[in-house]
N, C-alpha and C. Protein backbone atom coordinates (compact mmCIF):
# COMPACT_ATOMS: atom_id res chain seq x y z
N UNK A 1 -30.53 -8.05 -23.65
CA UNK A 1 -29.51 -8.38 -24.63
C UNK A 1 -29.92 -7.78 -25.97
N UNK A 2 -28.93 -7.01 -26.80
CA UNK A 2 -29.30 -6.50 -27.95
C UNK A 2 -28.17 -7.50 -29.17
N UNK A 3 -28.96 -7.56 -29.86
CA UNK A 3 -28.38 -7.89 -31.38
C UNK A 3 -26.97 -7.42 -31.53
N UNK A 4 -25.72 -8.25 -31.68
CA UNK A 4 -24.44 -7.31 -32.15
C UNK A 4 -24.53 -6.73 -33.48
N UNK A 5 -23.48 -6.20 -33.57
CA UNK A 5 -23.72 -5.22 -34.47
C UNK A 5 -22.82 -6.56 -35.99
N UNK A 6 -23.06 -5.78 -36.98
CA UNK A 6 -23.20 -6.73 -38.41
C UNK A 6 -21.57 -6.58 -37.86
N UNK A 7 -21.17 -8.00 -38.89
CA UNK A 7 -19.49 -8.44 -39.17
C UNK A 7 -19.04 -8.48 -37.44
N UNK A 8 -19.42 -8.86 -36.03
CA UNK A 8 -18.92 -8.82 -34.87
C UNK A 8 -19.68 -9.95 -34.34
N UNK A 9 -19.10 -10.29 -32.74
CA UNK A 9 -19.37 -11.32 -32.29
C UNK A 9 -20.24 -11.31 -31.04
N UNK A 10 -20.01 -9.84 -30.72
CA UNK A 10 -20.69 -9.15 -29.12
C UNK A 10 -19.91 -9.74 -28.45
N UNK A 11 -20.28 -9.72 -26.65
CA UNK A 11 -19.64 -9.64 -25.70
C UNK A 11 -19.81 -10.73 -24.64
N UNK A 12 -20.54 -11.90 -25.40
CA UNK A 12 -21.19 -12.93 -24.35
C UNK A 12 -20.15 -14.14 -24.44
N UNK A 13 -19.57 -14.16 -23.46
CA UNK A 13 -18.78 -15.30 -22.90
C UNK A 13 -19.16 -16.82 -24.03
N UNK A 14 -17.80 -17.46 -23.90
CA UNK A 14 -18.10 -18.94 -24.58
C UNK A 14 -19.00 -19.43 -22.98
N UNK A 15 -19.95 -20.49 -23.27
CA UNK A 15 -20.61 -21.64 -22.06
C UNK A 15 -21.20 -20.57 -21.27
N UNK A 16 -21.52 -19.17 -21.44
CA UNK A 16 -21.97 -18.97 -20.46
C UNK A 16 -23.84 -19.12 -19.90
N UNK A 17 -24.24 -19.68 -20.70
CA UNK A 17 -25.34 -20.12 -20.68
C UNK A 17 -25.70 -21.63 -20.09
N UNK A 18 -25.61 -21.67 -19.01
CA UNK A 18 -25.67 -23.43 -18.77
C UNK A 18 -27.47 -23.66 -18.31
N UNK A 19 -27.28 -24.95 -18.49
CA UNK A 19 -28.89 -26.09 -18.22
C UNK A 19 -28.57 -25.90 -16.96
N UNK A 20 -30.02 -26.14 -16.42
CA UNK A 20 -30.05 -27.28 -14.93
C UNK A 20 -29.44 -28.04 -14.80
N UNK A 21 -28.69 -28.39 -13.77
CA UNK A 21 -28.33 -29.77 -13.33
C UNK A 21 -29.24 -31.40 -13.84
N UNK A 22 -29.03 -32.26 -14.46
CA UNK A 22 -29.78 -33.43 -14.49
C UNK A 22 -29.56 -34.55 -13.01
N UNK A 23 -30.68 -34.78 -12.51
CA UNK A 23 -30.98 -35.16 -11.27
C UNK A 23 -32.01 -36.96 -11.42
N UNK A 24 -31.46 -38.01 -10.96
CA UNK A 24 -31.97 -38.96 -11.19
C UNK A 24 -31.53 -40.13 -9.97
N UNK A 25 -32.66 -40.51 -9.58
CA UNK A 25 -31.87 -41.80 -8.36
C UNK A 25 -33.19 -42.71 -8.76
N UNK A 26 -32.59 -43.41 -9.20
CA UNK A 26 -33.32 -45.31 -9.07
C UNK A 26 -32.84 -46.15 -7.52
N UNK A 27 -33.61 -46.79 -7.22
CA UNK A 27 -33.67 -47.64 -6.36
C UNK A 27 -33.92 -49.06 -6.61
N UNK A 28 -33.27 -50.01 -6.35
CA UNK A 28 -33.75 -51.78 -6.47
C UNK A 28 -33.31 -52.36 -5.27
N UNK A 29 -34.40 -52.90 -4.94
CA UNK A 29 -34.64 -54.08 -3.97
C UNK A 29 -34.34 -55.93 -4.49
N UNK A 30 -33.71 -56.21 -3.63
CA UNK A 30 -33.67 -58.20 -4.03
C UNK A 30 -33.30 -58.62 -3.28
N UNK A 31 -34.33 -60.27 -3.19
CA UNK A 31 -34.32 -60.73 -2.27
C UNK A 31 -34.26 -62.93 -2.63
N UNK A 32 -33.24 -63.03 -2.54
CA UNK A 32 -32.74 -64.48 -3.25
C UNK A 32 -33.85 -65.58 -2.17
N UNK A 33 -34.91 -66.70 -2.37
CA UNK A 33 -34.98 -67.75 -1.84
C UNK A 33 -34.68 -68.71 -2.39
N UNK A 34 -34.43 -69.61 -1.49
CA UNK A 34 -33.69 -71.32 -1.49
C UNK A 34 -35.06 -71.95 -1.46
N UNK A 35 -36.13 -72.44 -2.49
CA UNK A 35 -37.24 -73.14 -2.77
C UNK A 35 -37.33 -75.09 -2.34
N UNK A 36 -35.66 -75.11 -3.23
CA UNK A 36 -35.03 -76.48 -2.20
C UNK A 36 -33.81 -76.19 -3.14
N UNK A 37 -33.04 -77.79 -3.24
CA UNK A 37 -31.84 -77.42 -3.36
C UNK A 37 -30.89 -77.33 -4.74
N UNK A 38 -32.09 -77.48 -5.30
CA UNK A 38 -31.96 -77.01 -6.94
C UNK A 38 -32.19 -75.39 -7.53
N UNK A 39 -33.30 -75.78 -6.73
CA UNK A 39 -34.20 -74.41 -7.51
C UNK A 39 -34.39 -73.19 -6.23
N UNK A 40 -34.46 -72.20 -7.30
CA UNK A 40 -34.22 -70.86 -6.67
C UNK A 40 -35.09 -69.47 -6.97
N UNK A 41 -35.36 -68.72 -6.56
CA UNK A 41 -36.42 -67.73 -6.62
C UNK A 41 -36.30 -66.07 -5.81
N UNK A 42 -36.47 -65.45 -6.99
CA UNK A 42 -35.71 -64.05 -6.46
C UNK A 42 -36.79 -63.12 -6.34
N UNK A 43 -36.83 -62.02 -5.55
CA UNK A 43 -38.06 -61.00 -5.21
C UNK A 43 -37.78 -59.81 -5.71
N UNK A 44 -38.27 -59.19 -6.41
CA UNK A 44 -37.45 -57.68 -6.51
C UNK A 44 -38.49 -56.33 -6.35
N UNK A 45 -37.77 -55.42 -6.16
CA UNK A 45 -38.69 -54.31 -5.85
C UNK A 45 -37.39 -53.60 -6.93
N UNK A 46 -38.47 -52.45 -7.71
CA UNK A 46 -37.57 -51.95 -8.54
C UNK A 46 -38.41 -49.97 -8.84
N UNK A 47 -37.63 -49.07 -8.30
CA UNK A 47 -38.13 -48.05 -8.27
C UNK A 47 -37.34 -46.92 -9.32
N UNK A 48 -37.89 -46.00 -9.78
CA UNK A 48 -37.59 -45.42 -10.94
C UNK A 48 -38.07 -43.70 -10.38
N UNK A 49 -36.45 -42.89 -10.58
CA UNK A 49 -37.03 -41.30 -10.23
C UNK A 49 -37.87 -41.71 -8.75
N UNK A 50 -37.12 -42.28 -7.94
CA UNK A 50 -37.95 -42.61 -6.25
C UNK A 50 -38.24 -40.95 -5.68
N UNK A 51 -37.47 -40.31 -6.00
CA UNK A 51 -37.81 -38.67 -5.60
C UNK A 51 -38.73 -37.98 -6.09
N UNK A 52 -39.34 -38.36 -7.50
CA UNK A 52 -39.79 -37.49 -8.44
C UNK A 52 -39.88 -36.32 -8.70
N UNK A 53 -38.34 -36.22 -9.14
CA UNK A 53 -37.40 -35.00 -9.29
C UNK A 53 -38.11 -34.75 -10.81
N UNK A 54 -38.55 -33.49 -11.60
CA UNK A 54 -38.15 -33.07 -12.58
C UNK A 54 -37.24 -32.32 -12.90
N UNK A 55 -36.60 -33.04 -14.00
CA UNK A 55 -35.66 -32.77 -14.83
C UNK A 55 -35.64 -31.75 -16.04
N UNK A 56 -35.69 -30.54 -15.65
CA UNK A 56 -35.87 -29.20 -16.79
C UNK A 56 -34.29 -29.08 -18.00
N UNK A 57 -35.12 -28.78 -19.32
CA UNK A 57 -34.33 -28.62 -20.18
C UNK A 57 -33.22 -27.81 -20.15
N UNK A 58 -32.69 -27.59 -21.13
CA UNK A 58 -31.59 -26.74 -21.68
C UNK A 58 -32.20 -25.36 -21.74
N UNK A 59 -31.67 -23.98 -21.62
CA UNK A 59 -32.11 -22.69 -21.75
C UNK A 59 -32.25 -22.52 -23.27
N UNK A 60 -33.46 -21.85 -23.73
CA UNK A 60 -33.32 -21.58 -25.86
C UNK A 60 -31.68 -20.57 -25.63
N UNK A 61 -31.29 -21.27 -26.68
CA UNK A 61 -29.62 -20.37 -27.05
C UNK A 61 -29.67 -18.94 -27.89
N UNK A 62 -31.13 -19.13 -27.99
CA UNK A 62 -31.29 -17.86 -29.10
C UNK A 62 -30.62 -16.10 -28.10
N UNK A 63 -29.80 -15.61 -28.62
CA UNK A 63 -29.28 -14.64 -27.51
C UNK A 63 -29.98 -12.96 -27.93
N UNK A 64 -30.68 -12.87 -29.24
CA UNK A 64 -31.76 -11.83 -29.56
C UNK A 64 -33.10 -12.28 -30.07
N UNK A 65 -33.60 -12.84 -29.36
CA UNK A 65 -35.07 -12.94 -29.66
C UNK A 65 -35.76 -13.00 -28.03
N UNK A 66 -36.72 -12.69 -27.88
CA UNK A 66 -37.64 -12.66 -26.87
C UNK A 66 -37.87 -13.38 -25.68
N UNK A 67 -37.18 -14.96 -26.62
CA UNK A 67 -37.57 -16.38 -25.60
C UNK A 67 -35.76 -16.64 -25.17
N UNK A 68 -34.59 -16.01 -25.00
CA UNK A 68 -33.83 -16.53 -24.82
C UNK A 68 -33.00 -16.42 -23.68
N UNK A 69 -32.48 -17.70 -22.92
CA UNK A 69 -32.18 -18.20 -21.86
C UNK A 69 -33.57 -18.42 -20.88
N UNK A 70 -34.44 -18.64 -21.71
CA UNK A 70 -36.00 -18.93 -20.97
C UNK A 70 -35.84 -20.78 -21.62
N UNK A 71 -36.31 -21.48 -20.04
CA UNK A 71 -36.59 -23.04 -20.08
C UNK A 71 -38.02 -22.93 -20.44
N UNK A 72 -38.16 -24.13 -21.65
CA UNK A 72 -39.80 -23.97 -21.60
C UNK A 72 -40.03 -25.99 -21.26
N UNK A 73 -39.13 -26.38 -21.53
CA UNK A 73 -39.13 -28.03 -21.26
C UNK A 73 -38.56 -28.73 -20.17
N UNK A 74 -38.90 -29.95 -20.45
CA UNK A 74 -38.21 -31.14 -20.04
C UNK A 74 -37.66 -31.33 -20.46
N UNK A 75 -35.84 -32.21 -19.57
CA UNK A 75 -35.03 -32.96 -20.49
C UNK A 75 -35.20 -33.79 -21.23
N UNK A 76 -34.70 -34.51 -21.82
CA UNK A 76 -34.78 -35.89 -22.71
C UNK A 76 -34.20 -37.00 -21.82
N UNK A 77 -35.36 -37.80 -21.62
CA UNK A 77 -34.36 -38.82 -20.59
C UNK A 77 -32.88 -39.64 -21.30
N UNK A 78 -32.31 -39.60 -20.19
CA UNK A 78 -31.35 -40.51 -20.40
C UNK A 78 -31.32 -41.83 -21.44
N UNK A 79 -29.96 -42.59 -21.54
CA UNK A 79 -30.52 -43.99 -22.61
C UNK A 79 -29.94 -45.19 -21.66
N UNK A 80 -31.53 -45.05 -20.88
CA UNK A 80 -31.18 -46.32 -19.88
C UNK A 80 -32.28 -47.31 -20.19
N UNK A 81 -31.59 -48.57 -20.34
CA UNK A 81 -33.02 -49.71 -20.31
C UNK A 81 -33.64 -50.20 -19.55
N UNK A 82 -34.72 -50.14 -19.15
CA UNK A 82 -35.66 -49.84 -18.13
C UNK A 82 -36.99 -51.05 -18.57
């Protein structure tokens, strides 16, 4: 890719630069007991990224410099409360 030329826009598509896919599966387990007939008691199993998939960043947008459409990261996780 070369530099466009001054006062122009070059020839690169709007979006044509896309990320990786973001990839994530949690898993939870539960399990309710009857202790007697008041009281009650729950079991849980609780798993996080059970695949341990990494999740690679966004491509640099820079479209004339050296590093661009090169991933050098990780995503930013999600805003889940955990």
């Amino acid at each position: 890719m070369a530099q466009p030329a001054v006062d122009t826009f070059g020839n690169v598509g709007r979006n044509s630069m896309r990320g990786p896919r973001f990839f994530d599966s949690d898993l939870s387990l539960f399990k309710n007991f009857s202790l007697t007939e008041r009281a009650k008691a729950q079991f849980q199993f609780q798993f996080y990224n059970i695949f341990n998939h990494v999740n690679l960043g966004n491509p640099d947008g820079c479209v004339d410099c050296g590093s661009g459409g090169k991933i050098t990261g990780i995503a930013a996780t999600h805003n889940c409360v955990r």
